[in-house]
C-alpha atoms as a PDB file:
ATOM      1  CA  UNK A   1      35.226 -69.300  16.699  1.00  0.00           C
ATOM      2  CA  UNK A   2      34.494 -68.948  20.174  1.00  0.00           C
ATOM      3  CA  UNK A   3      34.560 -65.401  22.011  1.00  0.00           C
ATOM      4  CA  UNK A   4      34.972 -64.769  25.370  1.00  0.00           C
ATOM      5  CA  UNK A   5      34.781 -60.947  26.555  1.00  0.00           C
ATOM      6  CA  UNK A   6      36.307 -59.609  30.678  1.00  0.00           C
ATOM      7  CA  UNK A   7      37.041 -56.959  32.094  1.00  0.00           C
ATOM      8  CA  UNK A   8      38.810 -56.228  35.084  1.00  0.00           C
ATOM      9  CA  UNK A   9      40.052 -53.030  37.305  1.00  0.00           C
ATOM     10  CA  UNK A  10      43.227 -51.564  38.115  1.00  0.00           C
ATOM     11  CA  UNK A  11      44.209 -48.466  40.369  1.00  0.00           C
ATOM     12  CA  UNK A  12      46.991 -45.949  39.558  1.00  0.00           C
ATOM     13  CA  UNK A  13      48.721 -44.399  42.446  1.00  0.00           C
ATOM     14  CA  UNK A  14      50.215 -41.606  40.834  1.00  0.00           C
ATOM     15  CA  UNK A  15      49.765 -39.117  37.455  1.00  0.00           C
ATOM     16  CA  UNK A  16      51.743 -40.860  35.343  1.00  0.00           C
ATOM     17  CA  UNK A  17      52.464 -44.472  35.404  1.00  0.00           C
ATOM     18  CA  UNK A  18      52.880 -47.860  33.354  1.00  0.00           C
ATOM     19  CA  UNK A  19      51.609 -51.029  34.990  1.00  0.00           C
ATOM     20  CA  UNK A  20      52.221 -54.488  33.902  1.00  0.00           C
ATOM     21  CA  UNK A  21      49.084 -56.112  33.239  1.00  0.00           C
ATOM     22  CA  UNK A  22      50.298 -58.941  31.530  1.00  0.00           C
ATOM     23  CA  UNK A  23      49.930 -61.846  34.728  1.00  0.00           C
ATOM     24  CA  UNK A  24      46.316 -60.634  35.052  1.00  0.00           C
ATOM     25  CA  UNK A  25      45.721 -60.715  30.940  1.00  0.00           C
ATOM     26  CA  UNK A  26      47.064 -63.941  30.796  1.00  0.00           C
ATOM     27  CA  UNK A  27      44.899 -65.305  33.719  1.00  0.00           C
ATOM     28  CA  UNK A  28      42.091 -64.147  31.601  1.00  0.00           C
ATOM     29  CA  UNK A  29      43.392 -66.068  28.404  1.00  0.00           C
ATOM     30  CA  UNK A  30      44.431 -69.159  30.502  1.00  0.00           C
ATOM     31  CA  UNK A  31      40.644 -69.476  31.974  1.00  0.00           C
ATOM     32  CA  UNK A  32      39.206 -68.936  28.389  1.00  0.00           C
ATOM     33  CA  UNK A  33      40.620 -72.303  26.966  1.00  0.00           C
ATOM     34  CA  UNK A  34      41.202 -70.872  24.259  1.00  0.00           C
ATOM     35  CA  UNK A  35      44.248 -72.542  22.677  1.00  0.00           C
ATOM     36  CA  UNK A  36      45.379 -70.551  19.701  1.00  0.00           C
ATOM     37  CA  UNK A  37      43.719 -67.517  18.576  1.00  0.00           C
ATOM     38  CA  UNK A  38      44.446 -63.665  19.651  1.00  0.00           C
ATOM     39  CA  UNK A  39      43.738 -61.294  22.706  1.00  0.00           C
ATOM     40  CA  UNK A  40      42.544 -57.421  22.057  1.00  0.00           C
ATOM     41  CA  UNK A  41      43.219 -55.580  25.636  1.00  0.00           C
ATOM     42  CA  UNK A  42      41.389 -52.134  24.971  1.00  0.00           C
ATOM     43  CA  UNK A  43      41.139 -49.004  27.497  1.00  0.00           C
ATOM     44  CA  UNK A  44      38.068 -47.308  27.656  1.00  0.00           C
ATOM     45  CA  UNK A  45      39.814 -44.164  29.050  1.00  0.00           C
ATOM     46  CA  UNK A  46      40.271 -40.653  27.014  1.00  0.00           C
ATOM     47  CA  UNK A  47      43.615 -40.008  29.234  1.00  0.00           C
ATOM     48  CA  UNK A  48      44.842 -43.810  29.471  1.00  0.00           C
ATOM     49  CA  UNK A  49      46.670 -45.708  27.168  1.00  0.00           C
ATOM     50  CA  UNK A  50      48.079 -49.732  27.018  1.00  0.00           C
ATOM     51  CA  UNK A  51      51.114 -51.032  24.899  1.00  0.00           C
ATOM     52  CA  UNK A  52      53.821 -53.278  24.820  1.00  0.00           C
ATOM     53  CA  UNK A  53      56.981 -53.068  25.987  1.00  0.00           C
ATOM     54  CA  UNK A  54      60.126 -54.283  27.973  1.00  0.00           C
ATOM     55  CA  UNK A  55      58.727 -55.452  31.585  1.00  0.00           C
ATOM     56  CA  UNK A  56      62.142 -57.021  32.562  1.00  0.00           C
ATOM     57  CA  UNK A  57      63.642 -53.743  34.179  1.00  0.00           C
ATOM     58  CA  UNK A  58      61.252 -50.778  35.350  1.00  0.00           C
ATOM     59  CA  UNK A  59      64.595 -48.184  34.080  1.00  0.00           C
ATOM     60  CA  UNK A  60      62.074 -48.647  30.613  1.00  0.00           C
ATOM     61  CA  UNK A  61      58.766 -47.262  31.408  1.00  0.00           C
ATOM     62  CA  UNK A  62      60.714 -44.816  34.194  1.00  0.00           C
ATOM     63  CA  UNK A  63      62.318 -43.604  30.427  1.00  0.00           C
ATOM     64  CA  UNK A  64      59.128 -43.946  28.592  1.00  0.00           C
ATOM     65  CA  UNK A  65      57.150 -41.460  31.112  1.00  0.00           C
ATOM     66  CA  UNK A  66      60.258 -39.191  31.330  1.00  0.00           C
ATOM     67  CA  UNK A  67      60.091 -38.827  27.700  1.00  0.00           C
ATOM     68  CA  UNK A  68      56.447 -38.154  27.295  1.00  0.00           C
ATOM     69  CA  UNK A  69      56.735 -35.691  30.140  1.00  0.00           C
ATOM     70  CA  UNK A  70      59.585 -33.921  28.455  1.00  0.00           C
ATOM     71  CA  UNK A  71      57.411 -34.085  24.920  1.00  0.00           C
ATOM     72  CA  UNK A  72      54.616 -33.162  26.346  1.00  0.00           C
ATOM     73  CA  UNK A  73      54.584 -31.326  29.589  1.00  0.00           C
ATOM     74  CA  UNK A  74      51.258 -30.931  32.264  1.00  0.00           C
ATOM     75  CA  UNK A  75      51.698 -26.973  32.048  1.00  0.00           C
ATOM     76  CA  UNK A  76      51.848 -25.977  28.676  1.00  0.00           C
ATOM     77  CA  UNK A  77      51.278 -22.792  26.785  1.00  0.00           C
ATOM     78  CA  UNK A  78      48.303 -23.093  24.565  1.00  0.00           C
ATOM     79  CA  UNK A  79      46.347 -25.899  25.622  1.00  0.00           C
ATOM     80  CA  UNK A  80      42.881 -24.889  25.705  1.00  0.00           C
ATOM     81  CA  UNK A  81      41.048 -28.140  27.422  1.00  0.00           C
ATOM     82  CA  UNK A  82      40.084 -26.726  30.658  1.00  0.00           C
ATOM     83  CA  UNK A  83      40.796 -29.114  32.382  1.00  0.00           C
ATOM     84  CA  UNK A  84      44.186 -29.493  32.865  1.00  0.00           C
ATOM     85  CA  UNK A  85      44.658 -32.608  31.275  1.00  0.00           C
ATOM     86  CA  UNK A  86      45.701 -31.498  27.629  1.00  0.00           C
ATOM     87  CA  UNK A  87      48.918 -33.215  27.661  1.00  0.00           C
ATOM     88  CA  UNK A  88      47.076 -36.644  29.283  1.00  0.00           C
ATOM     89  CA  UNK A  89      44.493 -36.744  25.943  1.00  0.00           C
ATOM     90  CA  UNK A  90      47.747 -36.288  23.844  1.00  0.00           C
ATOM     91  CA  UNK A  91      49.704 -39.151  25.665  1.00  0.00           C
ATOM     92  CA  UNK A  92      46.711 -41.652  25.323  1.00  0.00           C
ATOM     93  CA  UNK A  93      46.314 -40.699  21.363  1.00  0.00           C
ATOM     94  CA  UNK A  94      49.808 -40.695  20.628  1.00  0.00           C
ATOM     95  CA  UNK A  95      50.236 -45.067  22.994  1.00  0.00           C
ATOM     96  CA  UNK A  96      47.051 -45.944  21.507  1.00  0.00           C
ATOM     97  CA  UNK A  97      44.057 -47.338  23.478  1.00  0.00           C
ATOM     98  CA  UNK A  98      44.109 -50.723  22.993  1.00  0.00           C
ATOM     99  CA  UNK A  99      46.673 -53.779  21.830  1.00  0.00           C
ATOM    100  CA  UNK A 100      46.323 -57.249  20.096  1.00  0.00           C
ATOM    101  CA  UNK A 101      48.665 -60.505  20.859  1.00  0.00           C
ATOM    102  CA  UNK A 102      48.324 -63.587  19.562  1.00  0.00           C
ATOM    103  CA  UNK A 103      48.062 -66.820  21.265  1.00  0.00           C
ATOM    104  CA  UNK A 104      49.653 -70.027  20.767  1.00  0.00           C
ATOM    105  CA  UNK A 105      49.273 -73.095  22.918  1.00  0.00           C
ATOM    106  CA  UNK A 106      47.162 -71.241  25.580  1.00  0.00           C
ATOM    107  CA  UNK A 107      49.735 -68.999  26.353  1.00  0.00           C
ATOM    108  CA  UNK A 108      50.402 -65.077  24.898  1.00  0.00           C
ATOM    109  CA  UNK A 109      52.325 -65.054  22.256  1.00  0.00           C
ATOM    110  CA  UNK A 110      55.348 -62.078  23.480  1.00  0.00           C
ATOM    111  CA  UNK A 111      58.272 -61.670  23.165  1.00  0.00           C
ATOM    112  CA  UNK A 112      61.217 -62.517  26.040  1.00  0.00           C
ATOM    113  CA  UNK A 113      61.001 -59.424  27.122  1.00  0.00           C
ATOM    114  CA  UNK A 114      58.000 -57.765  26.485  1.00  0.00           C
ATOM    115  CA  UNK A 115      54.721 -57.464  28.683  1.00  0.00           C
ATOM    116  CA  UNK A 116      51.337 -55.254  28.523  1.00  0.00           C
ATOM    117  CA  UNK A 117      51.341 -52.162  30.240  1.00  0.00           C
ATOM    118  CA  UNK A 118      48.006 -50.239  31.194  1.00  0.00           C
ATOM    119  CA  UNK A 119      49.118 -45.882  30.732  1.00  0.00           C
ATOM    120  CA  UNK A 120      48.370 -44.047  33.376  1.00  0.00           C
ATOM    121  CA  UNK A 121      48.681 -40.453  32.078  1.00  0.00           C
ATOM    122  CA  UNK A 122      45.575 -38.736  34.690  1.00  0.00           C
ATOM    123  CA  UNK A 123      46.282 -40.789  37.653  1.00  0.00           C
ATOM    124  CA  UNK A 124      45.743 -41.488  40.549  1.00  0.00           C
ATOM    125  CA  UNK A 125      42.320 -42.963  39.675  1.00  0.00           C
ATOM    126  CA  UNK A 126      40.656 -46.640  39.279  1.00  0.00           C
ATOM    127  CA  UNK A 127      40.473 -47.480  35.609  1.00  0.00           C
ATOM    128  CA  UNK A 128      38.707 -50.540  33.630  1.00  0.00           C
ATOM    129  CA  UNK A 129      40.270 -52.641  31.354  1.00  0.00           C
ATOM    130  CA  UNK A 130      38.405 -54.898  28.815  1.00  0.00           C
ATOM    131  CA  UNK A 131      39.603 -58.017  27.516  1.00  0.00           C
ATOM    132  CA  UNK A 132      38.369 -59.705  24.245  1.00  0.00           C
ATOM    133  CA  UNK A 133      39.558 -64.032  24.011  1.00  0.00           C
ATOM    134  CA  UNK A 134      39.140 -64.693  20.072  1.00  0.00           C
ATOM    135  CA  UNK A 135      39.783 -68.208  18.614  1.00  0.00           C
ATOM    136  CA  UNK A 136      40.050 -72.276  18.973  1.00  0.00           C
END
């Protein structure tokens, strides 16, 4: 089994935000030669997330943020992190910090619609994202 581990960095430009990562994870998998085999994409970030979802029309991580902001508001009574960032460390445990696809033929393994998003949930800042290539 061959193993082939990148990283790479990405820039949010606001507090909250999903950004498709999947052309730049798929760069990484294409130059790995890897044929068939799987991809972990983790975040190394307390208040950052990634997952998979729909990356055909941006009305789905516009919901997605809308509904974690409404679950789980900035400002909320109780939190006791001081600083200010409660609700970010709750986003990122609740998404998950890290995903696995498969990979068939070279290529990721999604679905039609789906792509992997990097969770910006303490933004703006620049973030790191490592990339593990596992297989033939």
């Amino acid at each position: 089994m061959k193993i082939i581990e990148k990283d790479f960095h990405i820039s949010s430009k606001s507090r909250d935000q999903m950004i498709d990562i999947t052309s730049q994870v798929s760069d990484i998998v294409g130059q790995s030669g890897i044929t068939n085999g799987d991809v972990i994409v983790f975040c190394p970030h307390t208040t950052a997330a990634i997952t998979i979802n729909e990356n055909a029309d941006p009305s789905v991580p516009h919901d997605i943020l809308l509904t974690f902001s409404e679950l789980m508001p900035q400002h909320r009574p109780g939190y006791r992190h001081g600083e200010g960032n409660s609700d970010a460390h709750c986003k990122s445990s609740l998404v998950g910090c890290s995903e696995q696809v498969l990979i068939k033929d070279g290529r990721l393994n999604l679905g039609t619609w789906q792509g992997i998003f990097f969770c910006e949930f303490d933004g703006p800042r620049s973030r790191r994202v490592l990339v593990q290539v596992r297989g033939e």
